[in-house]
PDB file of N, CA and C in Angstrom:
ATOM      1  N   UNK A   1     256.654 -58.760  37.832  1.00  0.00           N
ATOM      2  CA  UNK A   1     257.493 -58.163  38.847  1.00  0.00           C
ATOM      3  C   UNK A   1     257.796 -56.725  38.443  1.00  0.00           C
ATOM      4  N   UNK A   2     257.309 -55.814  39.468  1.00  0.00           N
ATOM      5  CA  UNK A   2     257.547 -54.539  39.313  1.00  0.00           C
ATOM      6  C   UNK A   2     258.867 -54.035  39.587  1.00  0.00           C
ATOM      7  N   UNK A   3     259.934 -54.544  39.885  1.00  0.00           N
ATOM      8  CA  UNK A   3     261.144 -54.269  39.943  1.00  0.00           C
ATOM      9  C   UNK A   3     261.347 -53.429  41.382  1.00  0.00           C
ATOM     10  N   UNK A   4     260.456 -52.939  41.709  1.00  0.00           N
ATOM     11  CA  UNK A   4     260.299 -51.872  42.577  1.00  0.00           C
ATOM     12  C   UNK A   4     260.698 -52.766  44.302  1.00  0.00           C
ATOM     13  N   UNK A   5     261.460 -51.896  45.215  1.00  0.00           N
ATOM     14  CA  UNK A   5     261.713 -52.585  46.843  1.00  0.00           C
ATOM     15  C   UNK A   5     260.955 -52.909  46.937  1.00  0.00           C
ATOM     16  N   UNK A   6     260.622 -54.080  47.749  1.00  0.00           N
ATOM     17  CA  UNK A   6     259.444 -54.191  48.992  1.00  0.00           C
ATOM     18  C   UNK A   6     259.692 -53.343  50.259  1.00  0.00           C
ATOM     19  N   UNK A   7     258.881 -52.661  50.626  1.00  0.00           N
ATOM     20  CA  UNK A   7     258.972 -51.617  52.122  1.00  0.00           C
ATOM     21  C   UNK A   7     258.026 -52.774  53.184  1.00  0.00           C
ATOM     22  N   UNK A   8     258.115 -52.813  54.148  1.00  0.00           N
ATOM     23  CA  UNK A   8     256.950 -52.999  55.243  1.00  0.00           C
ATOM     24  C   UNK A   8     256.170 -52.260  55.553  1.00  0.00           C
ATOM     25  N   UNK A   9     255.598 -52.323  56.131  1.00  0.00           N
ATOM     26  CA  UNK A   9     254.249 -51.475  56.569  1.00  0.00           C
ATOM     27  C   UNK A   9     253.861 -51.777  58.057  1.00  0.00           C
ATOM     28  N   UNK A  10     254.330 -51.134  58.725  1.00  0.00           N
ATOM     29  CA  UNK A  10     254.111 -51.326  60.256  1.00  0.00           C
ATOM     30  C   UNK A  10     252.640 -50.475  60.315  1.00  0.00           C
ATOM     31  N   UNK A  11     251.545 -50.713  60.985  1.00  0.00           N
ATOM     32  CA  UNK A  11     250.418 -49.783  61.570  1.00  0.00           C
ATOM     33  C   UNK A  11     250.864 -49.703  62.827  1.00  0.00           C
ATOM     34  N   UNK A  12     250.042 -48.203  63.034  1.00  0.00           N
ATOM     35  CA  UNK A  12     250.393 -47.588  64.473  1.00  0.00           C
ATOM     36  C   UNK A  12     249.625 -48.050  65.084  1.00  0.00           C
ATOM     37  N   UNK A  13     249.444 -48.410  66.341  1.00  0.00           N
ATOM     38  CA  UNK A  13     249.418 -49.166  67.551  1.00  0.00           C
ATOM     39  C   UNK A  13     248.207 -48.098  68.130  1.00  0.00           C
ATOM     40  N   UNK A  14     247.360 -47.735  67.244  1.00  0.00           N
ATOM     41  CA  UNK A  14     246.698 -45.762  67.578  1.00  0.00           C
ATOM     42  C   UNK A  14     246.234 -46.211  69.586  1.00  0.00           C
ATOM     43  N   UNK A  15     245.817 -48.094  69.304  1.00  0.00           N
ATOM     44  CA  UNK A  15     244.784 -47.834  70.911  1.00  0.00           C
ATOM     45  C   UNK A  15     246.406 -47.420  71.969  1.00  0.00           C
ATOM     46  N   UNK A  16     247.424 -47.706  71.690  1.00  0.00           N
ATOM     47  CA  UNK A  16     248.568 -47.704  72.675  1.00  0.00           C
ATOM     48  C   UNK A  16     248.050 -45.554  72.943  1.00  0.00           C
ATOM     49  N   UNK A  17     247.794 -44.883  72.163  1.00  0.00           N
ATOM     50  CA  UNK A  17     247.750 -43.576  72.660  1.00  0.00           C
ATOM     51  C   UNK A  17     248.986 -42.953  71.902  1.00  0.00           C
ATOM     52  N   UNK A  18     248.799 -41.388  71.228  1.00  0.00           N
ATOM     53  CA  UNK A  18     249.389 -40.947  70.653  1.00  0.00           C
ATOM     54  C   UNK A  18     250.973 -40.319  70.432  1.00  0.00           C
ATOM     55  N   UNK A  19     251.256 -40.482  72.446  1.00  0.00           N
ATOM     56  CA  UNK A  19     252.879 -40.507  72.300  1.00  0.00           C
ATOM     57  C   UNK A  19     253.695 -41.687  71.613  1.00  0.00           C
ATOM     58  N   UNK A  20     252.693 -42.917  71.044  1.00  0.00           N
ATOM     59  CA  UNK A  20     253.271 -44.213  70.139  1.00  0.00           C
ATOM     60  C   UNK A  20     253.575 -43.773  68.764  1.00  0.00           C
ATOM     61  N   UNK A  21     253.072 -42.713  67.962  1.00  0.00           N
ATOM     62  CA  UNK A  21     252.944 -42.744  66.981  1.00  0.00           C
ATOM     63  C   UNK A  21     254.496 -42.036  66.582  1.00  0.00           C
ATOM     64  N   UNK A  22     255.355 -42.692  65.771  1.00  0.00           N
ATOM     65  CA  UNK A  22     256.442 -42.134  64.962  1.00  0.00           C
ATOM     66  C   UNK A  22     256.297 -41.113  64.612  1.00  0.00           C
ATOM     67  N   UNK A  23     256.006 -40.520  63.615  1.00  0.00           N
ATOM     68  CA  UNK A  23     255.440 -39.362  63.244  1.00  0.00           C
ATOM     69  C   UNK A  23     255.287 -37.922  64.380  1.00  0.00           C
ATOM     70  N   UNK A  24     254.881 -38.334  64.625  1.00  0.00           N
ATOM     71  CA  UNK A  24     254.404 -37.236  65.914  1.00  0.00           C
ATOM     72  C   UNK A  24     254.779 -36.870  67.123  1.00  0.00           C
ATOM     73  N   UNK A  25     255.620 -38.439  67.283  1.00  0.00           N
ATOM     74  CA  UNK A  25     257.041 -38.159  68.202  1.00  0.00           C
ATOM     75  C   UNK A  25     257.862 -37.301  67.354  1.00  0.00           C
ATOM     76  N   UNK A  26     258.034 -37.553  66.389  1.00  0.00           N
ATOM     77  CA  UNK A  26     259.374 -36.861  65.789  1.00  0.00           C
ATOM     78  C   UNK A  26     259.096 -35.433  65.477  1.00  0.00           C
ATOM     79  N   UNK A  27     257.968 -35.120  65.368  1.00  0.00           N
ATOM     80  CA  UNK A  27     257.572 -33.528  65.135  1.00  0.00           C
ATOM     81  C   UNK A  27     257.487 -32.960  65.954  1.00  0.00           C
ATOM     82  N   UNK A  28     256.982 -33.672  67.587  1.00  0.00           N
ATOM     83  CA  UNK A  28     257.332 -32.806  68.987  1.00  0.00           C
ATOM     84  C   UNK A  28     258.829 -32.441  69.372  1.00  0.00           C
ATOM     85  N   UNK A  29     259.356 -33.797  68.767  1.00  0.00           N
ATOM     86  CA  UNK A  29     260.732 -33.678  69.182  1.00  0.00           C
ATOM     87  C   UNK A  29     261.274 -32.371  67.915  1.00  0.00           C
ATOM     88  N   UNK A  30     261.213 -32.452  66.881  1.00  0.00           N
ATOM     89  CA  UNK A  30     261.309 -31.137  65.815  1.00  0.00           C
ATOM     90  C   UNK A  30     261.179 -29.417  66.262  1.00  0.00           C
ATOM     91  N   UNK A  31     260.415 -29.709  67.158  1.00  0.00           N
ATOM     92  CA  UNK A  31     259.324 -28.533  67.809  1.00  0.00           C
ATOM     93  C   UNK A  31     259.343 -28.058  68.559  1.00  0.00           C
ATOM     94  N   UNK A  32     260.509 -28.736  69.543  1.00  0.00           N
ATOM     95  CA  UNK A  32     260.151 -27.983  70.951  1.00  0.00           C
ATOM     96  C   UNK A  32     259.675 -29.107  72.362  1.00  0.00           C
ATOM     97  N   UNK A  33     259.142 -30.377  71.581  1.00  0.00           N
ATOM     98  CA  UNK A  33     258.525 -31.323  72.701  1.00  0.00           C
ATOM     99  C   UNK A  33     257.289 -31.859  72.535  1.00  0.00           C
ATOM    100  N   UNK A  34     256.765 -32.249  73.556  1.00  0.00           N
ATOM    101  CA  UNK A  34     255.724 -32.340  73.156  1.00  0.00           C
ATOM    102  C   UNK A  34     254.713 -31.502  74.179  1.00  0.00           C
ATOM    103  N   UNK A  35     253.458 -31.484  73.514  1.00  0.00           N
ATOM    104  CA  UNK A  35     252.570 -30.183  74.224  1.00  0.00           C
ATOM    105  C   UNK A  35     251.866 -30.451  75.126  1.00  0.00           C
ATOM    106  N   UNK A  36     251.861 -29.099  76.131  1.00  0.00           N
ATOM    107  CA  UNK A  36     250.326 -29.410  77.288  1.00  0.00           C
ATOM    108  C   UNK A  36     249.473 -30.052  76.658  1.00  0.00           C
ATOM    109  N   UNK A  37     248.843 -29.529  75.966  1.00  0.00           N
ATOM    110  CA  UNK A  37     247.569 -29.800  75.282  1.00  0.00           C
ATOM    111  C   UNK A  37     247.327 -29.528  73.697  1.00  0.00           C
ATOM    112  N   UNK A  38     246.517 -30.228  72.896  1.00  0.00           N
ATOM    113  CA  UNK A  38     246.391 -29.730  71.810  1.00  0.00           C
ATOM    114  C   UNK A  38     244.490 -29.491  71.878  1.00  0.00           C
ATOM    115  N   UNK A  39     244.583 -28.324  71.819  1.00  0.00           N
ATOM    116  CA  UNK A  39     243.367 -27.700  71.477  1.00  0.00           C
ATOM    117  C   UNK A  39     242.879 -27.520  70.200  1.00  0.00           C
ATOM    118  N   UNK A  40     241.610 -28.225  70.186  1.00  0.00           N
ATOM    119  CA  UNK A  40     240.823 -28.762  69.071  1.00  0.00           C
ATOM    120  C   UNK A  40     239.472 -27.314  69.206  1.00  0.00           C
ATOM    121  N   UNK A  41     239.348 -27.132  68.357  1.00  0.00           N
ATOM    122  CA  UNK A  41     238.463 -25.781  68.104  1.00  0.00           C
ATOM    123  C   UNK A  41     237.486 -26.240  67.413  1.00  0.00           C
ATOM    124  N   UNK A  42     236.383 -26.314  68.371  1.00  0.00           N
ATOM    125  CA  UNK A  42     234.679 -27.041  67.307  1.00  0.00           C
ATOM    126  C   UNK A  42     233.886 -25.624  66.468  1.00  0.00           C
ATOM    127  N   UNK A  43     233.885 -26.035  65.273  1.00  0.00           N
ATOM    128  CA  UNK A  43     233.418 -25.456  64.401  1.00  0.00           C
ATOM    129  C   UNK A  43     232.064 -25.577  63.629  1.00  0.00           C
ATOM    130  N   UNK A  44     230.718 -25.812  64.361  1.00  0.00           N
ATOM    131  CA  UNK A  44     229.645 -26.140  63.855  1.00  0.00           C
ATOM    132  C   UNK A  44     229.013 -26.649  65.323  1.00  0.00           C
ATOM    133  N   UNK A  45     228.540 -27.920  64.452  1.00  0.00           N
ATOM    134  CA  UNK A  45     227.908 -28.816  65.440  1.00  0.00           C
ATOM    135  C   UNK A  45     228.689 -29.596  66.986  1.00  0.00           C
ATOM    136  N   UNK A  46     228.560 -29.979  67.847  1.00  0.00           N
ATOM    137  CA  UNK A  46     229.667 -30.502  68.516  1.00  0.00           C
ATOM    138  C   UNK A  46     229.928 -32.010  68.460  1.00  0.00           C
ATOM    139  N   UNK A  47     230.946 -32.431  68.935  1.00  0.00           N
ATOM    140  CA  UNK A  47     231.359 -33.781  68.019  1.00  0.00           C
ATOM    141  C   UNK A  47     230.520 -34.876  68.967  1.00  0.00           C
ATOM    142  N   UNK A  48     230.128 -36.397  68.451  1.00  0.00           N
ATOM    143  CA  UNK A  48     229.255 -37.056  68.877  1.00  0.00           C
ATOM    144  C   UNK A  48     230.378 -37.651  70.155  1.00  0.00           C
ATOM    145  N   UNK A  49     229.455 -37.572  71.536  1.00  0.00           N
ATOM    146  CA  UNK A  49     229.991 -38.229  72.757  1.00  0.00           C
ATOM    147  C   UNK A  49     231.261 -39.504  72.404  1.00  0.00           C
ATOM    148  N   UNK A  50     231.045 -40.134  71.614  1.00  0.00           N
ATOM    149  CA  UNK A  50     231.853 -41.262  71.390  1.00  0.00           C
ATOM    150  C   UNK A  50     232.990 -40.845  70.553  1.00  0.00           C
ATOM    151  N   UNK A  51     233.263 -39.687  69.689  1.00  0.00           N
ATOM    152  CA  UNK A  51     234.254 -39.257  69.101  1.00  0.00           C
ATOM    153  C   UNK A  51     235.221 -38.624  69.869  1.00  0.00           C
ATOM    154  N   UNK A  52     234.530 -37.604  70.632  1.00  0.00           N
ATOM    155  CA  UNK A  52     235.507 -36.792  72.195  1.00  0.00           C
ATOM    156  C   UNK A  52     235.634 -37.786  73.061  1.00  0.00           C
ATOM    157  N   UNK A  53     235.332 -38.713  73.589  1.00  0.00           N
ATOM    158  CA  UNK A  53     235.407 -40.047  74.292  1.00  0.00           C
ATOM    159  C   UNK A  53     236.720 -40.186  73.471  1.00  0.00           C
ATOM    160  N   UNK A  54     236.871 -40.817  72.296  1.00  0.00           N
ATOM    161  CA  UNK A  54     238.215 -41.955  72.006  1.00  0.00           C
ATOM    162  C   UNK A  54     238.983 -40.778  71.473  1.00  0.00           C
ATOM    163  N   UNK A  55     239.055 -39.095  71.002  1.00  0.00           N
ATOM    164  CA  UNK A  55     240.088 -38.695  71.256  1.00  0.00           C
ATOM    165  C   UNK A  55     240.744 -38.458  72.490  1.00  0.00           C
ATOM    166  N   UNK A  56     239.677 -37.939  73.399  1.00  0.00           N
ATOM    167  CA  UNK A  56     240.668 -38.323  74.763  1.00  0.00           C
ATOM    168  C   UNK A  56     241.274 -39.221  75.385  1.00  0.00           C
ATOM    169  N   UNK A  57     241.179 -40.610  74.939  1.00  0.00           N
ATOM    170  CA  UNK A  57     241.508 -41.748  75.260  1.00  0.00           C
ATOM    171  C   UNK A  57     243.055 -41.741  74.181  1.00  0.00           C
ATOM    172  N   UNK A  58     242.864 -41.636  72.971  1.00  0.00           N
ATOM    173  CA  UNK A  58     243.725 -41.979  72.428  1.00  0.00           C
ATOM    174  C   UNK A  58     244.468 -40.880  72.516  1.00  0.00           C
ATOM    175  N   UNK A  59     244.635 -39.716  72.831  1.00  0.00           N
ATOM    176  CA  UNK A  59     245.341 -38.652  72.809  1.00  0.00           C
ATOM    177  C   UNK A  59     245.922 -38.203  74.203  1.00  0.00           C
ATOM    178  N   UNK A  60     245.701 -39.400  74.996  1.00  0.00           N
ATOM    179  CA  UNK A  60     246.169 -39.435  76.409  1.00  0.00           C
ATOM    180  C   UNK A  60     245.730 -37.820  77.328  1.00  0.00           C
ATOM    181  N   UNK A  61     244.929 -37.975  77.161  1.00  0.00           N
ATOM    182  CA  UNK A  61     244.143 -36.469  77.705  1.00  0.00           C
ATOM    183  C   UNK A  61     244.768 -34.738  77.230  1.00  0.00           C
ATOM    184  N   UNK A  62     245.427 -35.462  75.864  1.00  0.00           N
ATOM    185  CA  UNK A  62     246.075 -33.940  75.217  1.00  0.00           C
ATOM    186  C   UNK A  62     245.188 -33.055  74.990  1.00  0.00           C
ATOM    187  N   UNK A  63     244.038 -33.536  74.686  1.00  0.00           N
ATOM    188  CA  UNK A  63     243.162 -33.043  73.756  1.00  0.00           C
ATOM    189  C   UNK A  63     241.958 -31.684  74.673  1.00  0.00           C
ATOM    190  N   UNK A  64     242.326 -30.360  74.597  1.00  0.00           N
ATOM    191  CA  UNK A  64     241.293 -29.926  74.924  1.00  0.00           C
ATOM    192  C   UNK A  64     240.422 -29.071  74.206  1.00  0.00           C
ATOM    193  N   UNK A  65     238.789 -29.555  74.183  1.00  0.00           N
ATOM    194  CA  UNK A  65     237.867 -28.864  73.093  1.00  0.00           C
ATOM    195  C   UNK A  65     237.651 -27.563  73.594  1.00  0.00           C
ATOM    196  N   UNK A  66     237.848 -26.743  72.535  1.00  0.00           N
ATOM    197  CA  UNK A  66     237.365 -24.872  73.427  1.00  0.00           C
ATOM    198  C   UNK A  66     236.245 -24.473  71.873  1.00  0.00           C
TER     199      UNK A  66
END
């Protein structure tokens, strides 16, 4: 016995979409709100159809690639 608390461990719910996530509620709310959009800036190659697919899904259409 490590003497140490037990904590829980809740996982985020990511398919519910990113206004679920603790974290990130609390930093919009920190911030100002939350944003039109968060613009993702591709740097190389462009990301595979199925990656821009489930960030827009999971990012509830925050997400715009420029």
């Amino acid at each position: 016995m490590s003497g140490s608390p037990n904590s829980s461990y809740t996982a985020h719910p990511f398919e519910q979409g990113i206004t679920h996530d603790a974290a990130t509620s609390r930093g919009w709310e920190l911030t100002g709100g939350k944003p039109t959009s968060i613009r993702i800036a591709i740097d190389g190659d462009a990301p595979d159809p199925m990656l821009r697919a489930g960030l827009q899904t999971h990012s509830e259409g925050l997400c715009a690639f420029g």
